[in-house]
PDB file of N, CA and C in Angstrom:
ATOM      1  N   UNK A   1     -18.493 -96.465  -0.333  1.00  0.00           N
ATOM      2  CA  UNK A   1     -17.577 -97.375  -0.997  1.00  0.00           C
ATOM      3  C   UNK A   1     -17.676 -97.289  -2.518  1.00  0.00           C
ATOM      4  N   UNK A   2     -18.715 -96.394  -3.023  1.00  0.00           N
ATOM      5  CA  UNK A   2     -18.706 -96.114  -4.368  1.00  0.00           C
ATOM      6  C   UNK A   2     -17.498 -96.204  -4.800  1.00  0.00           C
ATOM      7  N   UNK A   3     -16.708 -94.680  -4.788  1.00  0.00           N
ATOM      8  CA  UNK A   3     -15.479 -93.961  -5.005  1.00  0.00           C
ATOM      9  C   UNK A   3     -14.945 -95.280  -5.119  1.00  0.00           C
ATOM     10  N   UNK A   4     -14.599 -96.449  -3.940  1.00  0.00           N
ATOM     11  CA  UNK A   4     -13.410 -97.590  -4.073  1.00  0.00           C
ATOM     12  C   UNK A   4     -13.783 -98.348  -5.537  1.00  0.00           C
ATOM     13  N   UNK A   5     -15.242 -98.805  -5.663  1.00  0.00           N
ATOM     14  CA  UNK A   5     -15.471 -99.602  -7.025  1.00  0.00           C
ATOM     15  C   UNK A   5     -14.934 -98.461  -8.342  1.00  0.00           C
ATOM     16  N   UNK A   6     -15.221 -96.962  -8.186  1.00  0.00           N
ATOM     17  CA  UNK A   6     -14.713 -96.803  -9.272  1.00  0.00           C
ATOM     18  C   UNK A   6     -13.066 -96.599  -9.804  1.00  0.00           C
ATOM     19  N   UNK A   7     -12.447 -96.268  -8.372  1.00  0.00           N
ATOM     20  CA  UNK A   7     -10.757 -96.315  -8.465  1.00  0.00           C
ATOM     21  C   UNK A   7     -10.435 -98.015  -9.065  1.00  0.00           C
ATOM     22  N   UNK A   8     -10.899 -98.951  -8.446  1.00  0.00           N
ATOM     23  CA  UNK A   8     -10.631 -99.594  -8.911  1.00  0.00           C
ATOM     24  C   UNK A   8     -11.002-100.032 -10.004  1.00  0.00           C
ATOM     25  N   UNK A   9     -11.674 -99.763 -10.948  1.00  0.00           N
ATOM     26  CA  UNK A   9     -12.574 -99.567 -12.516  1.00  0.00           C
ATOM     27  C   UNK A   9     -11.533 -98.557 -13.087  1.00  0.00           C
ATOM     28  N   UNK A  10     -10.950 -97.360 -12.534  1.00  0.00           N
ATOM     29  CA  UNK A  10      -9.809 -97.064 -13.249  1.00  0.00           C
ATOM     30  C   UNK A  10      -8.405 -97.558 -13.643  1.00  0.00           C
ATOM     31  N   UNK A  11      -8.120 -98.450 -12.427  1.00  0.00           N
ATOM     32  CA  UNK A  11      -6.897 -98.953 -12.451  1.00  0.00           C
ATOM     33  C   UNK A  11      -7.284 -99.972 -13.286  1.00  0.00           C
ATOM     34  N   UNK A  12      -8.325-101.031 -13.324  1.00  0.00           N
ATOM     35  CA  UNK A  12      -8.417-102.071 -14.073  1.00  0.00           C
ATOM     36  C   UNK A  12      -8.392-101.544 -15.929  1.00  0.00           C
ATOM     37  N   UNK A  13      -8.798-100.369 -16.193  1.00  0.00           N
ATOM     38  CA  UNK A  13      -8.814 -99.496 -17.461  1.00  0.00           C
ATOM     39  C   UNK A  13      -7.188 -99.531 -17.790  1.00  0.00           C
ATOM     40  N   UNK A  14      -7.137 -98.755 -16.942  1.00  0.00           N
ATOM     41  CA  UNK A  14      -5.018 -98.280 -17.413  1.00  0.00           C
ATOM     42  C   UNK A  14      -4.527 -99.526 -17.670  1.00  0.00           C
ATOM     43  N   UNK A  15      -4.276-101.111 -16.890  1.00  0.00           N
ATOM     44  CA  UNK A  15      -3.846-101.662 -17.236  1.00  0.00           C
ATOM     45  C   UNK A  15      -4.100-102.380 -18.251  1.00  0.00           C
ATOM     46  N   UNK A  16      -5.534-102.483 -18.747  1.00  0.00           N
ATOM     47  CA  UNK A  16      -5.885-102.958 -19.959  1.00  0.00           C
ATOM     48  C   UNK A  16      -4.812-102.243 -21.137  1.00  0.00           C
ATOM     49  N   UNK A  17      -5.248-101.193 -20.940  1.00  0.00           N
ATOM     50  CA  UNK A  17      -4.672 -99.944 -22.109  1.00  0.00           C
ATOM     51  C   UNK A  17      -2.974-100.351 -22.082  1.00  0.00           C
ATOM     52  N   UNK A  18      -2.501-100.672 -20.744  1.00  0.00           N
ATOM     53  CA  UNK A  18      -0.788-100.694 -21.159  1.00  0.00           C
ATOM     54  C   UNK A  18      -0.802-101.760 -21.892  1.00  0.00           C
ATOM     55  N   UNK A  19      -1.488-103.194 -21.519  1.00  0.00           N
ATOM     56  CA  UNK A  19      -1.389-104.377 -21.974  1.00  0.00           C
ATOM     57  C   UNK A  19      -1.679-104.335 -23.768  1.00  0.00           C
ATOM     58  N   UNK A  20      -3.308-103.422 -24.019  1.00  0.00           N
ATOM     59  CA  UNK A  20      -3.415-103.002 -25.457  1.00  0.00           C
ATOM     60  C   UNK A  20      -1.950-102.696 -26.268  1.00  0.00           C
ATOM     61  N   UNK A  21      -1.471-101.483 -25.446  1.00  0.00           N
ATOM     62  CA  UNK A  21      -0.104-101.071 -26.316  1.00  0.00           C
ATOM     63  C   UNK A  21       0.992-101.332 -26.467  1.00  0.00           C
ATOM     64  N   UNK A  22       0.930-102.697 -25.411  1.00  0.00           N
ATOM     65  CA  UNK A  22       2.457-103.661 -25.545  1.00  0.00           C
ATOM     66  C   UNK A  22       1.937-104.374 -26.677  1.00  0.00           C
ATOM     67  N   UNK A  23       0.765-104.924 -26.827  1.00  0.00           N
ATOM     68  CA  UNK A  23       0.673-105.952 -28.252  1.00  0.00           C
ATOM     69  C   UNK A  23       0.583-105.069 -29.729  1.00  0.00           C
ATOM     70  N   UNK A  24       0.674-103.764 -29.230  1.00  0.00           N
ATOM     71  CA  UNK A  24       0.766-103.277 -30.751  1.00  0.00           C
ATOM     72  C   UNK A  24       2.482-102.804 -30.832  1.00  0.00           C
ATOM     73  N   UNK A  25       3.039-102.797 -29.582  1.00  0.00           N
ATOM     74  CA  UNK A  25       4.602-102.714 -30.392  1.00  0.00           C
ATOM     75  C   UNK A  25       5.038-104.040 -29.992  1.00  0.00           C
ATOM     76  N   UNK A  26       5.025-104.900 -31.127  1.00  0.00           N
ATOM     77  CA  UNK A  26       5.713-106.098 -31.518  1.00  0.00           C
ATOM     78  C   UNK A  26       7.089-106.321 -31.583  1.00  0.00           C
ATOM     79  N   UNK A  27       7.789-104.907 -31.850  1.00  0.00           N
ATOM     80  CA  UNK A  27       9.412-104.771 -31.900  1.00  0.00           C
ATOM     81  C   UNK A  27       9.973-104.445 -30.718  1.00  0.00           C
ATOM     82  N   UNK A  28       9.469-104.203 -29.408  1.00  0.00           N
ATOM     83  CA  UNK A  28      10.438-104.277 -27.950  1.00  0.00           C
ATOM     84  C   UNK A  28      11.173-105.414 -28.207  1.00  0.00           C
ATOM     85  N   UNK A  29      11.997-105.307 -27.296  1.00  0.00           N
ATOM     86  CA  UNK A  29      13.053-106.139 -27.315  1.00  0.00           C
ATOM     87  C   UNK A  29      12.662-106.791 -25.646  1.00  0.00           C
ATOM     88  N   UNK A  30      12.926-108.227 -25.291  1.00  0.00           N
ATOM     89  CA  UNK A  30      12.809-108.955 -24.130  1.00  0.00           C
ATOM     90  C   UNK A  30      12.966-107.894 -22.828  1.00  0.00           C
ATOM     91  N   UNK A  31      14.403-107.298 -22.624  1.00  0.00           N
ATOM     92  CA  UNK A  31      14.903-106.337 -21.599  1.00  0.00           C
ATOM     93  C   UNK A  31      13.207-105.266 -21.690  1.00  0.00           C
ATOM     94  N   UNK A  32      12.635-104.779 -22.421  1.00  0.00           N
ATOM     95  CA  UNK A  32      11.775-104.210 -22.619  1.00  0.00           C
ATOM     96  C   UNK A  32      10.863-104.416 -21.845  1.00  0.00           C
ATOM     97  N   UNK A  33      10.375-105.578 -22.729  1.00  0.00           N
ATOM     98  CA  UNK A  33       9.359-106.658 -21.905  1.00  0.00           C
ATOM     99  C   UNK A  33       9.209-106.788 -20.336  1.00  0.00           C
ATOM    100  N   UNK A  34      10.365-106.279 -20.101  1.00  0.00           N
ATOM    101  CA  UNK A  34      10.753-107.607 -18.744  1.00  0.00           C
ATOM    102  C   UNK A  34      11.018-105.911 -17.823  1.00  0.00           C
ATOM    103  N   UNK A  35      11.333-104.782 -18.279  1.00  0.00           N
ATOM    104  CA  UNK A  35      10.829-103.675 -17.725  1.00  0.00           C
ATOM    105  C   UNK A  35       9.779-103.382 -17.268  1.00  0.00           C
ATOM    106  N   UNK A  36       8.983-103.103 -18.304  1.00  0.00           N
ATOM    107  CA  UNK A  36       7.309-102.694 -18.205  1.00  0.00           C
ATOM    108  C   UNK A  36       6.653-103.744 -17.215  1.00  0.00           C
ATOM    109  N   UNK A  37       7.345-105.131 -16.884  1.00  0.00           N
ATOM    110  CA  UNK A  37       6.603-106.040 -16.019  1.00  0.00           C
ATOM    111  C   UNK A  37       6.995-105.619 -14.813  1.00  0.00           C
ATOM    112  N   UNK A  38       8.542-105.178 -14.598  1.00  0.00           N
ATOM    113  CA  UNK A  38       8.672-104.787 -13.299  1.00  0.00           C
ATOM    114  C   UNK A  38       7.775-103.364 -13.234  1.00  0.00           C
ATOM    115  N   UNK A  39       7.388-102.642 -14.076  1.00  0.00           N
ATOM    116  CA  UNK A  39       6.951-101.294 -13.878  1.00  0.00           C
ATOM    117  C   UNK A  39       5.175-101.951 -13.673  1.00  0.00           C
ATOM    118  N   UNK A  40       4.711-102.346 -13.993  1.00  0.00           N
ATOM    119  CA  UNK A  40       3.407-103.250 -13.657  1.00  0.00           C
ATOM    120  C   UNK A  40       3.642-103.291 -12.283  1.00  0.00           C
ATOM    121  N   UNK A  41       4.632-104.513 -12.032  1.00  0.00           N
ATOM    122  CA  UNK A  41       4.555-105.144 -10.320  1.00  0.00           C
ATOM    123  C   UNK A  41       4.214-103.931  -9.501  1.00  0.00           C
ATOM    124  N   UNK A  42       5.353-103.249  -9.759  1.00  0.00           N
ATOM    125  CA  UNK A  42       5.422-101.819  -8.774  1.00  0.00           C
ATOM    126  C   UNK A  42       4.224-100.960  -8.828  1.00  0.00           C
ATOM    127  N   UNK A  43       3.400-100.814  -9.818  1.00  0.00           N
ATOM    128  CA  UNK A  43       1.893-100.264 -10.277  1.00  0.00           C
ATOM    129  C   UNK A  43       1.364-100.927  -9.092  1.00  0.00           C
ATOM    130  N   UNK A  44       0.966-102.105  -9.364  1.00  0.00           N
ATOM    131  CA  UNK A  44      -0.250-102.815  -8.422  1.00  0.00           C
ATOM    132  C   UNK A  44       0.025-102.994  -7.018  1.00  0.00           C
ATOM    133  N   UNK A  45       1.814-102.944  -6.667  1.00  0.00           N
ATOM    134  CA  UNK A  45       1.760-103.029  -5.502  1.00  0.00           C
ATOM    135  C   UNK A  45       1.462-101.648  -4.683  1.00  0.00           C
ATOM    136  N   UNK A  46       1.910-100.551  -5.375  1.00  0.00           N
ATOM    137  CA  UNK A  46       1.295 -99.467  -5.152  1.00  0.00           C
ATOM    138  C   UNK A  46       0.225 -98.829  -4.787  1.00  0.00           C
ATOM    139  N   UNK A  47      -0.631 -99.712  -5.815  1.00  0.00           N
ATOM    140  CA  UNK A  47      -2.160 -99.424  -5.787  1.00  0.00           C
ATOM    141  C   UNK A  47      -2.771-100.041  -4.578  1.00  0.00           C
ATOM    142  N   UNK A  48      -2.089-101.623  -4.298  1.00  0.00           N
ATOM    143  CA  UNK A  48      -2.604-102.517  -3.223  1.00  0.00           C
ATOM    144  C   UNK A  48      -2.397-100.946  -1.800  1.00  0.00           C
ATOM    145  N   UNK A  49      -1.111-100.252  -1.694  1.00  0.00           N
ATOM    146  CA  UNK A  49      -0.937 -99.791  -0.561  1.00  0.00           C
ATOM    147  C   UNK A  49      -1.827 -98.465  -0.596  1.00  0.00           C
ATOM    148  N   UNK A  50      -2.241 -98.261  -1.551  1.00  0.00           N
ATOM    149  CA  UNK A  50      -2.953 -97.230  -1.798  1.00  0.00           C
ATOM    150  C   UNK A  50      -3.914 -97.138  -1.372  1.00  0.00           C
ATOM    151  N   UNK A  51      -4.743 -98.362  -1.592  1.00  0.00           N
ATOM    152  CA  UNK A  51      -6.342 -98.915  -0.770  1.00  0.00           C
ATOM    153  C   UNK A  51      -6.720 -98.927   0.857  1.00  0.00           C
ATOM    154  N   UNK A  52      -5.083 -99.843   1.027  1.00  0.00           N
ATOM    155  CA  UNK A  52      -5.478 -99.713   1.696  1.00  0.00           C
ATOM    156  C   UNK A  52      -5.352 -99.272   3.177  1.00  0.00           C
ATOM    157  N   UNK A  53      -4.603 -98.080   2.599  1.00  0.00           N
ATOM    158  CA  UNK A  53      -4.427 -96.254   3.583  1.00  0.00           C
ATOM    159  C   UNK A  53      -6.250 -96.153   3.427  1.00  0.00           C
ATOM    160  N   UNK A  54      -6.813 -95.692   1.821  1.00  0.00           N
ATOM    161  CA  UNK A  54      -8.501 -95.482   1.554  1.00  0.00           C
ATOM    162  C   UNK A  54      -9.389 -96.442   3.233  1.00  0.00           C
ATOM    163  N   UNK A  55      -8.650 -97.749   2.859  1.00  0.00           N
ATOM    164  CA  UNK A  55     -10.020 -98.064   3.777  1.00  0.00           C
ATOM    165  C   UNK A  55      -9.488 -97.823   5.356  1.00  0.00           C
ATOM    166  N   UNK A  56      -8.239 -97.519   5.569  1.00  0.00           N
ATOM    167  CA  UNK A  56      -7.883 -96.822   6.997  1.00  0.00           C
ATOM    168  C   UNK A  56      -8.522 -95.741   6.871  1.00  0.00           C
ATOM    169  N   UNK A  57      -8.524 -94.584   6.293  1.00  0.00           N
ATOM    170  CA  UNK A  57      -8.966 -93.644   6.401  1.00  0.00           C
ATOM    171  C   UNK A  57     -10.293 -93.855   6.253  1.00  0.00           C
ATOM    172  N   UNK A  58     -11.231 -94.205   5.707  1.00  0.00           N
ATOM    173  CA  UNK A  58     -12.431 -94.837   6.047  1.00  0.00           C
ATOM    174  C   UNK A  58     -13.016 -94.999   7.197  1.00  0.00           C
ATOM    175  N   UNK A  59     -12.237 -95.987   8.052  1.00  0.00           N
ATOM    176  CA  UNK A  59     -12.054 -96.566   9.207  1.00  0.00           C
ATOM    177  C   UNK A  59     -12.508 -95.421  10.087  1.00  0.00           C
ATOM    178  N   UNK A  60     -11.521 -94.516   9.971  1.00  0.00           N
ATOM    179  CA  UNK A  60     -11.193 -93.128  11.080  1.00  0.00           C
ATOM    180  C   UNK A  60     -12.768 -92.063  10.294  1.00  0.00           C
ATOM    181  N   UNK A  61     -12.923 -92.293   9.386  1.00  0.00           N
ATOM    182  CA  UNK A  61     -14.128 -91.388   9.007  1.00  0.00           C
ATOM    183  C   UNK A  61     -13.459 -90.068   8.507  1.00  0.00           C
ATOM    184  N   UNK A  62     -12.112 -89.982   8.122  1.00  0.00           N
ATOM    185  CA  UNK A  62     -11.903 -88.614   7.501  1.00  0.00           C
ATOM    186  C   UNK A  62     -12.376 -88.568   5.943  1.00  0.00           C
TER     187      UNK A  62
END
């Protein structure tokens, strides 16, 4: 279960970093804003389905 703590230590990284570089561009515009959040949602829900195929496959021992 190593590997799972560190995927998830990566994903928790990237989103820091997007969140870092939305507060340094101050000039998006709302529609912007309100993009990158749907592009977030879709990130994590991704990631959620991502896991957890990992811990099926786990499961099965491949």
């Amino acid at each position: 279960m190593e590997h799972k703590k560190t995927l998830e230590d990566l994903n928790k990284q990237s989103l820091e970093k997007i969140d870092e570089y939305l507060r340094s561009k101050s000039n998006l515009k709302e529609e912007d804003h309100e993009k990158i959040n749907q592009a977030k949602h879709k990130w994590q829900h991704s990631w959620a389905e991502f896991m957890d195929i990992l811990m099926y496959l786990e499961t099965l021992e491949i």
